[in-house]
N, C-alpha and C. Protein backbone atom coordinates (compact mmCIF):
# COMPACT_ATOMS: atom_id res chain seq x y z
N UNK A 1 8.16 -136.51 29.03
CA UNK A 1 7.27 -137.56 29.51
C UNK A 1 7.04 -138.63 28.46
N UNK A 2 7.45 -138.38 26.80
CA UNK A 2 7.04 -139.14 26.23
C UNK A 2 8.34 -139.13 25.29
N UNK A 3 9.10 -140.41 25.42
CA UNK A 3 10.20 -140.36 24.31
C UNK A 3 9.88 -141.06 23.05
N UNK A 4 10.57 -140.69 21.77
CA UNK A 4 10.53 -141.31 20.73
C UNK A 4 11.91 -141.80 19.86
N UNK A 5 11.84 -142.83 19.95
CA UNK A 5 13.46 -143.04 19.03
C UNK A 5 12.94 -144.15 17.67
N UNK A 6 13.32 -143.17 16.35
CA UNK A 6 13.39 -143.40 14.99
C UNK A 6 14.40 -145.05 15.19
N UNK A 7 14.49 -145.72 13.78
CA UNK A 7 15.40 -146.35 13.53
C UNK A 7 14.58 -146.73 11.84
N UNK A 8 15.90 -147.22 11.50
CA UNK A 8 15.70 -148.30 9.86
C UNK A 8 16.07 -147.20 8.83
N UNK A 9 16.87 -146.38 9.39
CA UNK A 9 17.36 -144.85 8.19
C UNK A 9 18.44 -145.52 7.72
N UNK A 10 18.75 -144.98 6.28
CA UNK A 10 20.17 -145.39 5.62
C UNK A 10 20.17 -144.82 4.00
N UNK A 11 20.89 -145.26 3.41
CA UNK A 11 21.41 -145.20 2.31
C UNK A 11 20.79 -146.40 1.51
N UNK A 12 20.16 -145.45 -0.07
CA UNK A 12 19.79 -146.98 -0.60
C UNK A 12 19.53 -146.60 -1.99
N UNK A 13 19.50 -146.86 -3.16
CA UNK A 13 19.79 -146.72 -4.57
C UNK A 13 18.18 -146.25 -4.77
N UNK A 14 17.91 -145.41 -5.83
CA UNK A 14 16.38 -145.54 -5.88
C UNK A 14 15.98 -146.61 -6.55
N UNK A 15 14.08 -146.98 -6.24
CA UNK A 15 13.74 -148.16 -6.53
C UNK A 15 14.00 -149.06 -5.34
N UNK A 16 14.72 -148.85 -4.06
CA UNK A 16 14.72 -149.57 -3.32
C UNK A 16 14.11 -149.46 -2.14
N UNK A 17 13.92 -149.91 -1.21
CA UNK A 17 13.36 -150.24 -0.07
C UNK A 17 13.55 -150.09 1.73
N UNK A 18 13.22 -149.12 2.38
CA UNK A 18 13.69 -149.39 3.68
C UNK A 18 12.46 -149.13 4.39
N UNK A 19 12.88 -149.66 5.95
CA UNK A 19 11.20 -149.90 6.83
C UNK A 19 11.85 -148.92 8.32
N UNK A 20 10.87 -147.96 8.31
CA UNK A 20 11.60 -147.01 9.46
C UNK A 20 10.68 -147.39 10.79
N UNK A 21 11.19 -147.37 11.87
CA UNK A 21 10.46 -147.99 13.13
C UNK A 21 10.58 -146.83 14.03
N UNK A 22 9.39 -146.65 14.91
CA UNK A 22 9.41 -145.34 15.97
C UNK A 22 8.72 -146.46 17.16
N UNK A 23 9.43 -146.32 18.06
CA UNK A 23 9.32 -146.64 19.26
C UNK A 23 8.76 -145.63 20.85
N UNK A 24 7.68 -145.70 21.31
CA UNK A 24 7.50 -144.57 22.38
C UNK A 24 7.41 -145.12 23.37
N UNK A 25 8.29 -144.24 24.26
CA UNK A 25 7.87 -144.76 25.93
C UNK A 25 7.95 -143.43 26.67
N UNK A 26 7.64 -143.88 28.01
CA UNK A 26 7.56 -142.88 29.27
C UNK A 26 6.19 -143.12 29.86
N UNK A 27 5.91 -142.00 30.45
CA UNK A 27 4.43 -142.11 31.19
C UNK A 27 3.49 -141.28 30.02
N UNK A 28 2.29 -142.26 29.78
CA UNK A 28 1.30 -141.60 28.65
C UNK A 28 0.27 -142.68 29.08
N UNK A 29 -0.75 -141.94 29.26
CA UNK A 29 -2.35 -142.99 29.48
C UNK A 29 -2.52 -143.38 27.96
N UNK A 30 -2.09 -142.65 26.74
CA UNK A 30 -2.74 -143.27 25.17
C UNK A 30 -2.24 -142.36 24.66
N UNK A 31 -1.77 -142.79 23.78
CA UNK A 31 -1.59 -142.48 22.26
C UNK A 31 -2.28 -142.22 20.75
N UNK A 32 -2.85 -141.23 21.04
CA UNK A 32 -3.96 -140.94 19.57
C UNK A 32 -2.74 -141.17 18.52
N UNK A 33 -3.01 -140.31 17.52
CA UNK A 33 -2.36 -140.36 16.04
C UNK A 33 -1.08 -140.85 16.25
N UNK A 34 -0.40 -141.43 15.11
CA UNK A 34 0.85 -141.31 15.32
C UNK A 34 1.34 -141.07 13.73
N UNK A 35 2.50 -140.75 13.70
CA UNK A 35 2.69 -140.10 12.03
C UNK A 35 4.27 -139.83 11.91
N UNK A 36 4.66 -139.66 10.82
CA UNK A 36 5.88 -139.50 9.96
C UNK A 36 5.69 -138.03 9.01
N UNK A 37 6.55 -137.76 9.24
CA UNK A 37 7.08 -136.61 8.36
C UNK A 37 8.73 -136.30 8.09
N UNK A 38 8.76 -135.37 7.11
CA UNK A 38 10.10 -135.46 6.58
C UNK A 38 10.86 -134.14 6.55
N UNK A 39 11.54 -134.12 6.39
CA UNK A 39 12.17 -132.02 5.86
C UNK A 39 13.68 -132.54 5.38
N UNK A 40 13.60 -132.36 3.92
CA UNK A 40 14.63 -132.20 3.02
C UNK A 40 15.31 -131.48 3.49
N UNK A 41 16.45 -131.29 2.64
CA UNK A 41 18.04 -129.89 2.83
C UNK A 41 17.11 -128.58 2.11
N UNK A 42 17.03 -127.49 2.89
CA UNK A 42 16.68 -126.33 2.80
C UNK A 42 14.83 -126.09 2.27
N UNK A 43 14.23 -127.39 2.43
CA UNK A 43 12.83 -127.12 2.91
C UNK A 43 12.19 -127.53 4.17
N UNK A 44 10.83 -126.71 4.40
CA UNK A 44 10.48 -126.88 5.64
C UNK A 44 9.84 -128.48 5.44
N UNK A 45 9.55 -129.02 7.02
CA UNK A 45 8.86 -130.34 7.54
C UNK A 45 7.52 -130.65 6.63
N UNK A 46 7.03 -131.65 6.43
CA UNK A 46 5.98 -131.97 5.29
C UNK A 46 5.60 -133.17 6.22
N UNK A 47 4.12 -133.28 6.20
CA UNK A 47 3.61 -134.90 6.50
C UNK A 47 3.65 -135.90 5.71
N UNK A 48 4.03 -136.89 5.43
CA UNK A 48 4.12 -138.17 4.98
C UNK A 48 3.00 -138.95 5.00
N UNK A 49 2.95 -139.56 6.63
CA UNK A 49 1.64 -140.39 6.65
C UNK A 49 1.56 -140.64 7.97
N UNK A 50 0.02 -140.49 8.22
CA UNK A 50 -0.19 -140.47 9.51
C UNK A 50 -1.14 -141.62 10.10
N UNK A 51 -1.38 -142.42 11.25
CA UNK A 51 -2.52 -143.35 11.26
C UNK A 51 -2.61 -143.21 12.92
N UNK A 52 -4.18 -143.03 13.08
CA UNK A 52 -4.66 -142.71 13.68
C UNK A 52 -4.85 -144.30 15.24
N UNK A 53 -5.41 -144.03 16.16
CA UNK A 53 -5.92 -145.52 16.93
C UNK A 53 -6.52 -146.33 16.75
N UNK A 54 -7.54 -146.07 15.64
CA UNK A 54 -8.15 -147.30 15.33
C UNK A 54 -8.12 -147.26 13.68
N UNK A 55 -6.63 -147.29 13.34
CA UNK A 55 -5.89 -147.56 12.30
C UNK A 55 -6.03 -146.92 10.63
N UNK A 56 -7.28 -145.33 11.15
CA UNK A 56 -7.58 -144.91 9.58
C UNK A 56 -6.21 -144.37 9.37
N UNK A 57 -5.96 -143.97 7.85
CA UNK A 57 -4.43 -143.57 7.54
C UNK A 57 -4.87 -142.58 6.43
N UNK A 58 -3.71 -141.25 6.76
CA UNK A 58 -3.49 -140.65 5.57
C UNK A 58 -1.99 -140.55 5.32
N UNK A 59 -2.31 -139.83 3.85
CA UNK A 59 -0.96 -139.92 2.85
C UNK A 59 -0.61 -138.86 2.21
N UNK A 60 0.60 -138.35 2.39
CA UNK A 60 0.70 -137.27 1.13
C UNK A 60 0.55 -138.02 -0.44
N UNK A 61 0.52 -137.22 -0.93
CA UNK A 61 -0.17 -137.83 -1.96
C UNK A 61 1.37 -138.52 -2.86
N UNK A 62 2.61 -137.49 -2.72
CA UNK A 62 4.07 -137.88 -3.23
C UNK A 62 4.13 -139.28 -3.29
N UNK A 63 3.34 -140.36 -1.71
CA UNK A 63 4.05 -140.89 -1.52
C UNK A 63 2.67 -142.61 -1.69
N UNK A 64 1.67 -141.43 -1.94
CA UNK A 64 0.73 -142.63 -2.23
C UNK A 64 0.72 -143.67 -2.50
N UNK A 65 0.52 -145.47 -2.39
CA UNK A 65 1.06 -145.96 -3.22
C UNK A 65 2.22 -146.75 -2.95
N UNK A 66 2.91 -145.96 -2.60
CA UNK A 66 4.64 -146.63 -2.10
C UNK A 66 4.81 -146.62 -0.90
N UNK A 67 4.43 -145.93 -0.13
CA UNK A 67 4.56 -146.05 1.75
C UNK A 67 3.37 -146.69 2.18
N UNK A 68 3.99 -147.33 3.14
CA UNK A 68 2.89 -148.03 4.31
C UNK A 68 2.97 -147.49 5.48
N UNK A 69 2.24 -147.46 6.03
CA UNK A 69 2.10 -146.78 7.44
C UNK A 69 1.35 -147.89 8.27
N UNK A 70 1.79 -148.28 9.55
CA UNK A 70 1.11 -149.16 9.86
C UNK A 70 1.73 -149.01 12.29
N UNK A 71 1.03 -149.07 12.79
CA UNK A 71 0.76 -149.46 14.35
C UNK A 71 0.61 -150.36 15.19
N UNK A 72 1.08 -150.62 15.99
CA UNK A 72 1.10 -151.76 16.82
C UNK A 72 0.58 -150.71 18.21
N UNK A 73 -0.49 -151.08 18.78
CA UNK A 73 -0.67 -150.43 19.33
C UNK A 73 -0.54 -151.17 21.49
N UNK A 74 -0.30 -152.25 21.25
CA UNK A 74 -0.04 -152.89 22.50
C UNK A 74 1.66 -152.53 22.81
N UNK A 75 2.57 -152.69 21.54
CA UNK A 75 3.75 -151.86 22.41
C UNK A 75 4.25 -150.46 21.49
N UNK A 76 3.32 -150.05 21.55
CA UNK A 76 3.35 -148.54 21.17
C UNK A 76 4.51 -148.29 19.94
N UNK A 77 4.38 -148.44 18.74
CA UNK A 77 5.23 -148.51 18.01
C UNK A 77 4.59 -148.00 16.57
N UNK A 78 5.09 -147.43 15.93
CA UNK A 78 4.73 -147.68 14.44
C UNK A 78 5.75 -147.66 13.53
N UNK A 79 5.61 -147.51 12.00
CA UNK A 79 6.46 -147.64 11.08
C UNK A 79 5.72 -147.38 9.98
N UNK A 80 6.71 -147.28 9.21
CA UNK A 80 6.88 -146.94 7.40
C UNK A 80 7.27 -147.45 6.58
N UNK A 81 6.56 -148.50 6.23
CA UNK A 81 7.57 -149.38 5.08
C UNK A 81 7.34 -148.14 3.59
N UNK A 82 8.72 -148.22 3.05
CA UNK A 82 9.15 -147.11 2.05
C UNK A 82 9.61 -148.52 1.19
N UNK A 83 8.75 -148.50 -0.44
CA UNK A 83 8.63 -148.77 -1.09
C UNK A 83 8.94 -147.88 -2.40
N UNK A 84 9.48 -148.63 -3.90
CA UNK A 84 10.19 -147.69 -5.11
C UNK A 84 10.38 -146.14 -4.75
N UNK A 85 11.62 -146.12 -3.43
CA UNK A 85 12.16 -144.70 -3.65
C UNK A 85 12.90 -143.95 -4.38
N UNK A 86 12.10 -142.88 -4.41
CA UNK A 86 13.42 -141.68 -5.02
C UNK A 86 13.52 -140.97 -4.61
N UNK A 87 14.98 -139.90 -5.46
CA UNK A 87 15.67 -139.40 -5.06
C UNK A 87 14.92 -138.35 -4.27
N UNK A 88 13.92 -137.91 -4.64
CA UNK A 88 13.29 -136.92 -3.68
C UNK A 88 12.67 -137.30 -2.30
N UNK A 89 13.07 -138.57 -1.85
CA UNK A 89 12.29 -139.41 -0.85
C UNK A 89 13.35 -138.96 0.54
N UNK A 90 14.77 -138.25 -0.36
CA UNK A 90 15.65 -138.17 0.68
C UNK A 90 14.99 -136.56 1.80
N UNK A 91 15.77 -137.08 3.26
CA UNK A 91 15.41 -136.15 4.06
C UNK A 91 15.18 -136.51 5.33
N UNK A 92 15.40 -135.51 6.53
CA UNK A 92 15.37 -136.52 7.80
C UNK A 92 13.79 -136.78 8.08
N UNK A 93 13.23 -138.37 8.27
CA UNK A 93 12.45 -138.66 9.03
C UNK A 93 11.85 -138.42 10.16
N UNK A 94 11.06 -137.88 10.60
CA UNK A 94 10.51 -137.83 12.24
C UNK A 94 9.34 -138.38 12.74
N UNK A 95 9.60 -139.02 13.70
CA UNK A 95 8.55 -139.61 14.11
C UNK A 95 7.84 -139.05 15.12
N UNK A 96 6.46 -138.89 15.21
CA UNK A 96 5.38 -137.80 15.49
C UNK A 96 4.59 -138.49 16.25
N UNK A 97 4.08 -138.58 17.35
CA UNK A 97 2.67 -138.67 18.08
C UNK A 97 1.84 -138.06 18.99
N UNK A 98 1.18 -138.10 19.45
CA UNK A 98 -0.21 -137.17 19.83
C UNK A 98 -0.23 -137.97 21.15
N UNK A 99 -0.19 -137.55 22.07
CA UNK A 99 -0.55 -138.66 23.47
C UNK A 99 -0.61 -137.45 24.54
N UNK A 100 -0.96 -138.41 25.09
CA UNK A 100 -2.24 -138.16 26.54
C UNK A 100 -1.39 -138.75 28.19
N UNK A 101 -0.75 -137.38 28.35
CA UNK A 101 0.13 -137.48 29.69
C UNK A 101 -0.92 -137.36 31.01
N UNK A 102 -0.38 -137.42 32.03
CA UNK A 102 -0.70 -137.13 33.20
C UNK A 102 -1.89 -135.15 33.46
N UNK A 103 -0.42 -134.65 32.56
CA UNK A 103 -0.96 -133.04 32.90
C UNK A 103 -0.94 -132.50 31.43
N UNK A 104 -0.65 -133.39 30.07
CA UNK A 104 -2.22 -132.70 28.89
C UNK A 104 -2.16 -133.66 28.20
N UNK A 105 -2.33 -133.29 26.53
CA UNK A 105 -2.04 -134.17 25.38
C UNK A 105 -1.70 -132.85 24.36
N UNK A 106 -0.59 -133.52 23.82
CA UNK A 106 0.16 -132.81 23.33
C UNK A 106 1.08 -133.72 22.53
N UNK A 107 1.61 -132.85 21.50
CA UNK A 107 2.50 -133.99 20.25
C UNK A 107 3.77 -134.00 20.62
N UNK A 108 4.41 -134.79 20.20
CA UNK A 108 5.89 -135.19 20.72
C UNK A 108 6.54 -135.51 19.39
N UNK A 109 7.83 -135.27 19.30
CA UNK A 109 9.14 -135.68 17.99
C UNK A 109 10.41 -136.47 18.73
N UNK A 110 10.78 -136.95 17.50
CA UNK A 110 11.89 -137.87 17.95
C UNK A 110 12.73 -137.00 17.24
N UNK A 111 14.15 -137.60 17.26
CA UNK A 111 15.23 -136.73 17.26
C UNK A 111 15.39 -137.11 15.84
N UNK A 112 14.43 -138.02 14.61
CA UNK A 112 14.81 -137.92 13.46
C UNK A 112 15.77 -139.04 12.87
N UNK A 113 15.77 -139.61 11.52
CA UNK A 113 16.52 -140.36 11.21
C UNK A 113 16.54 -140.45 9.89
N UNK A 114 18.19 -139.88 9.06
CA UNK A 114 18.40 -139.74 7.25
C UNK A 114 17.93 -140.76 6.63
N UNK A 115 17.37 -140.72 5.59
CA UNK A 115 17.23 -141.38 4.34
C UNK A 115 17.61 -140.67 3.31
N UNK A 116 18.02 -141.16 2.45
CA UNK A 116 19.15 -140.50 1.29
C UNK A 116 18.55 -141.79 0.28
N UNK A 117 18.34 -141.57 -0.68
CA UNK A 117 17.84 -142.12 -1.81
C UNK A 117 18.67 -141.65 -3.09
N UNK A 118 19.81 -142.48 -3.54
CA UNK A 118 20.39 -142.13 -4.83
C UNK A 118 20.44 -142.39 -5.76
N UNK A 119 20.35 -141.71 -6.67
CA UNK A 119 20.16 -141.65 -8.52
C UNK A 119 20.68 -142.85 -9.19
């Protein structure tokens, strides 16, 4: 009922810069939280940063500082601007939200998108 598709993943030297975009559609009366998280090669999923509907935000702390998290909430969208990455920044992205269907509310994932950050 509620799709999500990642974009703005790639390859990029550390110290550099990319802006990841999550897009949601389907049938949903609202969208509470919406959020990013990550899972490296052979660790589990970790939160990144999350921002809520009326725009409070949290942060892991890794990333304090250097990520933005930010919502558009008229066409349902958010993003991550990723600021001086490193190499540990690599890992697939997912984009996360909390919304309010017809028959519950319940969180939803997108299918994810690499960032690779190299030395």
């Amino acid at each position: 009922q509620v799709q999500l598709v990642e974009s703005g993943g790639g390859l990029v030297q550390a110290g550099g810069s990319l802006r990841l975009s999550c897009a949601a559609s389907g049938r949903f009366f609202r969208i509470n939280e919406m959020g990013w998280y990550r899972q490296a090669p052979g660790k589990q999923r970790e939160l990144v940063a999350t921002i809520t509907s009326g725009g409070s935000t949290n942060y892991a702390d890794s990333v304090k500082g250097r990520f933005t998290i930010s919502r558009d909430n008229d066409k349902h969208t958010v993003s991550l601007q990723m600021d001086s990455l490193k190499p540990e920044d690599t890992g697939v992205y997912y984009c996360s939200v909390r919304a309010t269907t017809l028959i519950r509310t319940g969180d939803y994932w997108g299918q994810g998108t690499q960032v690779t950050v190299s030395s």
